[in-house]
N, C-alpha and C. Protein backbone atom coordinates (compact mmCIF):
# COMPACT_ATOMS: atom_id res chain seq x y z
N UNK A 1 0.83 -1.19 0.00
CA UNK A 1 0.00 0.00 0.00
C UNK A 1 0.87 1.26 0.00
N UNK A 2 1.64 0.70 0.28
CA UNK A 2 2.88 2.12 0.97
C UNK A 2 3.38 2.81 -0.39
N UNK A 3 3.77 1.64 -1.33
CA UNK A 3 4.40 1.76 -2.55
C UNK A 3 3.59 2.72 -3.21
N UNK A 4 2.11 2.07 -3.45
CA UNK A 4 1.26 2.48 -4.30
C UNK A 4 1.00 4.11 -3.62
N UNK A 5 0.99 4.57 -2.85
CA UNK A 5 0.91 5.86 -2.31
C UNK A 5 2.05 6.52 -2.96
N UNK A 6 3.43 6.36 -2.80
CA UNK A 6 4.38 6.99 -3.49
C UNK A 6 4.77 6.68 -4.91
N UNK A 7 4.11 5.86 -5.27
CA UNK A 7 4.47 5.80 -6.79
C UNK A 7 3.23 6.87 -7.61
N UNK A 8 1.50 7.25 -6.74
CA UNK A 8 1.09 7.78 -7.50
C UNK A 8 1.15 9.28 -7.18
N UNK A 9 1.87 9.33 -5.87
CA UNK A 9 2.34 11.06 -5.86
C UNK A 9 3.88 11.14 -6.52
N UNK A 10 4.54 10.22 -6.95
CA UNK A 10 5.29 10.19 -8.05
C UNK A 10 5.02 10.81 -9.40
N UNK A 11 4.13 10.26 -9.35
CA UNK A 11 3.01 10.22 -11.11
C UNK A 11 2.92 11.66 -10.52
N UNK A 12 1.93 12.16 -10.18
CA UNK A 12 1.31 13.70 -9.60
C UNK A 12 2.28 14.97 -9.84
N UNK A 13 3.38 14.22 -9.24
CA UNK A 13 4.46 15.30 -9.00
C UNK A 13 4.67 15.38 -10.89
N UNK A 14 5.17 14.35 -11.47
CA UNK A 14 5.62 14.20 -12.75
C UNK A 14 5.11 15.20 -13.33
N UNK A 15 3.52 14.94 -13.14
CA UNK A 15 2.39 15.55 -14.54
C UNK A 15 2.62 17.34 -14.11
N UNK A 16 2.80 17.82 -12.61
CA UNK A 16 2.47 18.88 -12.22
C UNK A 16 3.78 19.18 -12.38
N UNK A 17 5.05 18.72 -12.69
CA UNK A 17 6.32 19.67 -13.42
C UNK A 17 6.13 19.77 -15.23
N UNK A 18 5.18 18.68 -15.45
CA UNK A 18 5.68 18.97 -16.94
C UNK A 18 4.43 19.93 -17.58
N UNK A 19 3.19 20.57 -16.56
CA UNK A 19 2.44 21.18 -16.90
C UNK A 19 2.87 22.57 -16.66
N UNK A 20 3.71 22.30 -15.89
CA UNK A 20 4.37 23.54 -15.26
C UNK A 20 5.69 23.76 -16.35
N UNK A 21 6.10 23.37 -17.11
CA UNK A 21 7.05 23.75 -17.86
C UNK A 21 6.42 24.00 -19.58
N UNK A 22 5.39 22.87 -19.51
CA UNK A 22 4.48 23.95 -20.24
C UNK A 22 3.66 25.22 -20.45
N UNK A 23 3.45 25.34 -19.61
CA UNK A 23 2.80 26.62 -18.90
C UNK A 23 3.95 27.72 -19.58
N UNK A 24 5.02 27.43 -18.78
CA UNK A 24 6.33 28.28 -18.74
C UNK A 24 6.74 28.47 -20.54
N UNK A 25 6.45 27.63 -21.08
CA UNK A 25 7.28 27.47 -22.69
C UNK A 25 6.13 28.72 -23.29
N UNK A 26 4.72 28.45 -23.04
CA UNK A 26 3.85 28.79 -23.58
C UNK A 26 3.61 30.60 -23.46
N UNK A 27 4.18 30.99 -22.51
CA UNK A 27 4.13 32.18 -21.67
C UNK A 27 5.52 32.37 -22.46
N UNK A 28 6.58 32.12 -22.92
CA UNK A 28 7.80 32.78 -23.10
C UNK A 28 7.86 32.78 -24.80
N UNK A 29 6.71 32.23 -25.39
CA UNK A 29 6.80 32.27 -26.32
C UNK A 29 5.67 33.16 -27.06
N UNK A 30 4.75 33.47 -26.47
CA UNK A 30 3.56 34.86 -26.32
C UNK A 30 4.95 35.67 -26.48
N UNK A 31 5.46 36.17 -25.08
CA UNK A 31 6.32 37.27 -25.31
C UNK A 31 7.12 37.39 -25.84
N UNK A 32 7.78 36.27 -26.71
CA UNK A 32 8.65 36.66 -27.70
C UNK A 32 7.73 36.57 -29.08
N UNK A 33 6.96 36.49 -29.40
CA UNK A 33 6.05 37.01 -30.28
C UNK A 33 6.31 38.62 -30.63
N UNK A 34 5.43 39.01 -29.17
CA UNK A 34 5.53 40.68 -29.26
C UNK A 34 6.91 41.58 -29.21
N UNK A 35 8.03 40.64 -29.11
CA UNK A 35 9.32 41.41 -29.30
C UNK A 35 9.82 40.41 -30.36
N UNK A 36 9.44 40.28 -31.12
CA UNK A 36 10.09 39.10 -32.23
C UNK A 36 11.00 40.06 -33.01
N UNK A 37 12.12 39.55 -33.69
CA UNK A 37 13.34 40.74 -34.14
C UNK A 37 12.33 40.75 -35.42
N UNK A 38 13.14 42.28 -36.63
CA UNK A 38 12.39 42.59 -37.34
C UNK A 38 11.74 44.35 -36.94
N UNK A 39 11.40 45.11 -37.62
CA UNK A 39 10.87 46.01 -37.19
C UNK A 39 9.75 46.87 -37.29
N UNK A 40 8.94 47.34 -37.57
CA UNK A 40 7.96 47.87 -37.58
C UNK A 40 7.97 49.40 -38.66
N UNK A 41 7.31 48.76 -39.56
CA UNK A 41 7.43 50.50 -40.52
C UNK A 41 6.49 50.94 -40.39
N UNK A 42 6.94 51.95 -40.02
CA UNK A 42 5.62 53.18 -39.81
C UNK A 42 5.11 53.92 -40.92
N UNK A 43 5.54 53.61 -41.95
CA UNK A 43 4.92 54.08 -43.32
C UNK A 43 3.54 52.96 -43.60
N UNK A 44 3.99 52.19 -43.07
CA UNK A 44 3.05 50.32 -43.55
C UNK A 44 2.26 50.02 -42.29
N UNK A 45 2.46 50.52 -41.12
CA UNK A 45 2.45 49.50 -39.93
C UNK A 45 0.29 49.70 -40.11
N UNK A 46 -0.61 48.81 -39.54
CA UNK A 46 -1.36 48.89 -39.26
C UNK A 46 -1.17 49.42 -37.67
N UNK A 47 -2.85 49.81 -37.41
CA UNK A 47 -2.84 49.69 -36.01
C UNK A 47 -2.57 49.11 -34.95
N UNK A 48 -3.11 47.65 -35.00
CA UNK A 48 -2.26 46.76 -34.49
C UNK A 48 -0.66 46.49 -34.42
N UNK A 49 -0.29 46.51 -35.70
CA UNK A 49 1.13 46.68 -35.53
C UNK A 49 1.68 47.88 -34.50
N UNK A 50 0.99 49.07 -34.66
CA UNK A 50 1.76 50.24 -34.36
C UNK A 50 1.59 49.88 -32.49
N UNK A 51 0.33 49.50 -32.37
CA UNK A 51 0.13 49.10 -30.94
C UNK A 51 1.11 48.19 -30.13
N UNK A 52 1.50 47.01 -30.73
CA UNK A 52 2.71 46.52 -30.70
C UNK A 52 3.63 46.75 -30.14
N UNK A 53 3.61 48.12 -30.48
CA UNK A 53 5.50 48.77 -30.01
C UNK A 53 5.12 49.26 -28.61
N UNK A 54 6.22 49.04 -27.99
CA UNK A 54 5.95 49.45 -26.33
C UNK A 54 5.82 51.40 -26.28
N UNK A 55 4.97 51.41 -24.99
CA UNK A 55 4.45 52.96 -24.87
C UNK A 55 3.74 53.30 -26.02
N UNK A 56 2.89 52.34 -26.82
CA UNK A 56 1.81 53.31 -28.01
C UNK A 56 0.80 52.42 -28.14
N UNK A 57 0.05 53.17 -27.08
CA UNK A 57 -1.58 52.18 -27.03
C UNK A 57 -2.69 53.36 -28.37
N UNK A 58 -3.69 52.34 -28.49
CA UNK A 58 -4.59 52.56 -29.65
C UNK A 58 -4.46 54.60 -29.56
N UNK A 59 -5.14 55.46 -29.13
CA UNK A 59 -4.52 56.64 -29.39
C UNK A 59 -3.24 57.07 -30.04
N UNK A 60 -2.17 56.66 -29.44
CA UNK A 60 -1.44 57.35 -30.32
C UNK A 60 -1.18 56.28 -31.47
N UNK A 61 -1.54 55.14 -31.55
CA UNK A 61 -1.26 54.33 -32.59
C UNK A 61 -2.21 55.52 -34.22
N UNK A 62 -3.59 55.64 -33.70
CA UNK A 62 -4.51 56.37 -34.40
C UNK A 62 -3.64 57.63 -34.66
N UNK A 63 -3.10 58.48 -33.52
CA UNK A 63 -2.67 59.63 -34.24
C UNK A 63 -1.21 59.40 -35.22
N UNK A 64 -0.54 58.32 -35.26
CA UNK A 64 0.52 58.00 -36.67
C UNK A 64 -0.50 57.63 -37.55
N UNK A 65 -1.20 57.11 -37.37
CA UNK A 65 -1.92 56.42 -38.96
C UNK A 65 -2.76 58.28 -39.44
N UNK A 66 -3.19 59.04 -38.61
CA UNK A 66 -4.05 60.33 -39.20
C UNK A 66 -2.42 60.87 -39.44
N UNK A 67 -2.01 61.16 -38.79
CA UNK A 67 -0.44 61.83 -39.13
C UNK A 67 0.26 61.66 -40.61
N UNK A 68 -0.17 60.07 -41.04
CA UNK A 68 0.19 60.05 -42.35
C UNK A 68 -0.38 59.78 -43.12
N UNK A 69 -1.31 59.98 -42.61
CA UNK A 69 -2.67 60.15 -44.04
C UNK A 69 -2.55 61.93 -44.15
N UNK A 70 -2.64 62.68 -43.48
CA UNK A 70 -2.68 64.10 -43.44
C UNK A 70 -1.24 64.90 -44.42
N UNK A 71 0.27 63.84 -43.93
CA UNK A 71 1.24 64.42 -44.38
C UNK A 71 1.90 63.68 -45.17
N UNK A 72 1.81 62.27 -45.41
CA UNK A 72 2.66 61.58 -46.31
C UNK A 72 3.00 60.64 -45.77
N UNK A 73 4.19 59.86 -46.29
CA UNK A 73 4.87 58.80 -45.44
C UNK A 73 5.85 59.62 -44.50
N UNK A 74 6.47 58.94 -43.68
CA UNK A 74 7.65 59.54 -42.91
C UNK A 74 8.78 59.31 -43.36
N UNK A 75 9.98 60.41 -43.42
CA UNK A 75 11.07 60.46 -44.33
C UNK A 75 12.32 59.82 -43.72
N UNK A 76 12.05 60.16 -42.38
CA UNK A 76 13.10 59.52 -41.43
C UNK A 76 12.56 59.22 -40.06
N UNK A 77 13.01 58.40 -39.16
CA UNK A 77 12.01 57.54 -38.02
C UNK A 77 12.27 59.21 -36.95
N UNK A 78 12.47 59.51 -36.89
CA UNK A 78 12.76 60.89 -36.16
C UNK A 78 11.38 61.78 -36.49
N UNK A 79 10.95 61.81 -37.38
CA UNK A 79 9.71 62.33 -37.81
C UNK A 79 8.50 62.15 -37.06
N UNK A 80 8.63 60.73 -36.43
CA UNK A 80 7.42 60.31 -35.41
C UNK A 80 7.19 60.95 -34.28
N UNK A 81 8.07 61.90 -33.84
CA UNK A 81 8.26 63.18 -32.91
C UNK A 81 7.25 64.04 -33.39
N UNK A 82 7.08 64.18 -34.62
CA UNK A 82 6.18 65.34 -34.81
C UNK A 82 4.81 64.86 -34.35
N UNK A 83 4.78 63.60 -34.56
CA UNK A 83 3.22 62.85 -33.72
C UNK A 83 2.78 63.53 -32.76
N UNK A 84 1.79 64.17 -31.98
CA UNK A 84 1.12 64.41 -30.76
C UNK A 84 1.33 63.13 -30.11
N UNK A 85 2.07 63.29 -28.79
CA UNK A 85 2.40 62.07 -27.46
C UNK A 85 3.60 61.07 -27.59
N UNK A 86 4.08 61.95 -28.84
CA UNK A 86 6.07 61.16 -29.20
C UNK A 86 6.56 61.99 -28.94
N UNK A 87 7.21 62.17 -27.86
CA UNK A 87 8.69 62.82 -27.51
C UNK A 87 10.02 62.42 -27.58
N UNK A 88 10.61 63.01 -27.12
CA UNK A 88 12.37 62.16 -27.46
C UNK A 88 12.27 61.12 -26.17
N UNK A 89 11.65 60.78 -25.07
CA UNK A 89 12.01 59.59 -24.53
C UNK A 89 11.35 58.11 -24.94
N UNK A 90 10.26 58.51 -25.53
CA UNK A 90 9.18 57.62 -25.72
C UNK A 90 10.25 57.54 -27.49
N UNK A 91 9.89 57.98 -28.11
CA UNK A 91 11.22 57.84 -29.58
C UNK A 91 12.48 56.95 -29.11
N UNK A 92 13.30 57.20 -28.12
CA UNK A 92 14.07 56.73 -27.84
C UNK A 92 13.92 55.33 -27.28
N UNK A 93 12.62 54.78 -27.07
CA UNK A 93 12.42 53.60 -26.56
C UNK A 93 12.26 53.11 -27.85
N UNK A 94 11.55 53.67 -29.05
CA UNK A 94 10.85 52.81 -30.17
C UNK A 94 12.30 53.01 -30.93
N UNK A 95 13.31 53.65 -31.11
CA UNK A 95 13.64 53.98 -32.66
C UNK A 95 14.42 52.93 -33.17
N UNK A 96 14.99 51.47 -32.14
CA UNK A 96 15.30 50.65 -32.61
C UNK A 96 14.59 49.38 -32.80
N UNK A 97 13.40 50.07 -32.92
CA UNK A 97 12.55 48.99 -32.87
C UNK A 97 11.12 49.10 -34.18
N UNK A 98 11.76 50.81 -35.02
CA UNK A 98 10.84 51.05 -36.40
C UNK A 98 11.78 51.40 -37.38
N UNK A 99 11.37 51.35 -38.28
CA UNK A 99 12.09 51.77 -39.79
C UNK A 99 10.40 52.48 -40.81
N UNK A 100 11.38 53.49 -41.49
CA UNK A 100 10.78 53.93 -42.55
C UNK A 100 10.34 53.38 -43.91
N UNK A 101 10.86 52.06 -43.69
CA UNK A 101 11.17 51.34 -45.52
C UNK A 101 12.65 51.19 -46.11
N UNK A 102 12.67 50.98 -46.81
CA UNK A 102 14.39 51.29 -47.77
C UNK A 102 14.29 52.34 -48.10
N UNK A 103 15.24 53.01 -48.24
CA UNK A 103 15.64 54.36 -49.18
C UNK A 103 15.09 54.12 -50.97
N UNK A 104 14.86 55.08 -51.70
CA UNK A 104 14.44 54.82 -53.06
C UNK A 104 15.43 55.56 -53.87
């Protein structure tokens, strides 16, 4: 009887590390989703995309997409400053993390 007690909190323990390391795989791979290398053009990006980038929830995502419908594409990633709610610290978090396109 003794056995059978520790062989099925054996089993128990087993299932509750390997759910637990699933758990863990599943969770680290969400977040590398949202930081996956690659970058984000802000000439192209949808909303969603633009949301994406850390510090730019749906507002200011909306004011780049009116920003370049109003003025064009952006010529250089520095330009996203002119956005209403991009400053140089919030820029400085995104600018290695957008591109304009290739040069033409």
């Amino acid at each position: 009887m003794k056995t059978f007690f520790s062989k099925a909190l054996a089993m128990n323990l087993a299932i509750l590390v390997f759910f637990s390391l699933i758990g863990t795989g599943l969770v680290q791979a969400q977040n590398q989703s949202k930081s996956a290398p690659g970058k984000v053009n802000i000439n192209t990006a949808s909303l969603a995309e633009l949301e994406s980038l850390p510090r730019i929830g749906p507002k200011v995502a909306q004011r780049i997409l009116d920003y370049r419908t109003q003025n064009g594409p952006f010529k250089k990633v520095e330009d996203l400053m002119k956005v209403q709610g991009i400053g140089e610290k919030i820029f400085n978090q995104l600018k290695d993390r957008i591109t304009v396109g290739e040069p033409k």
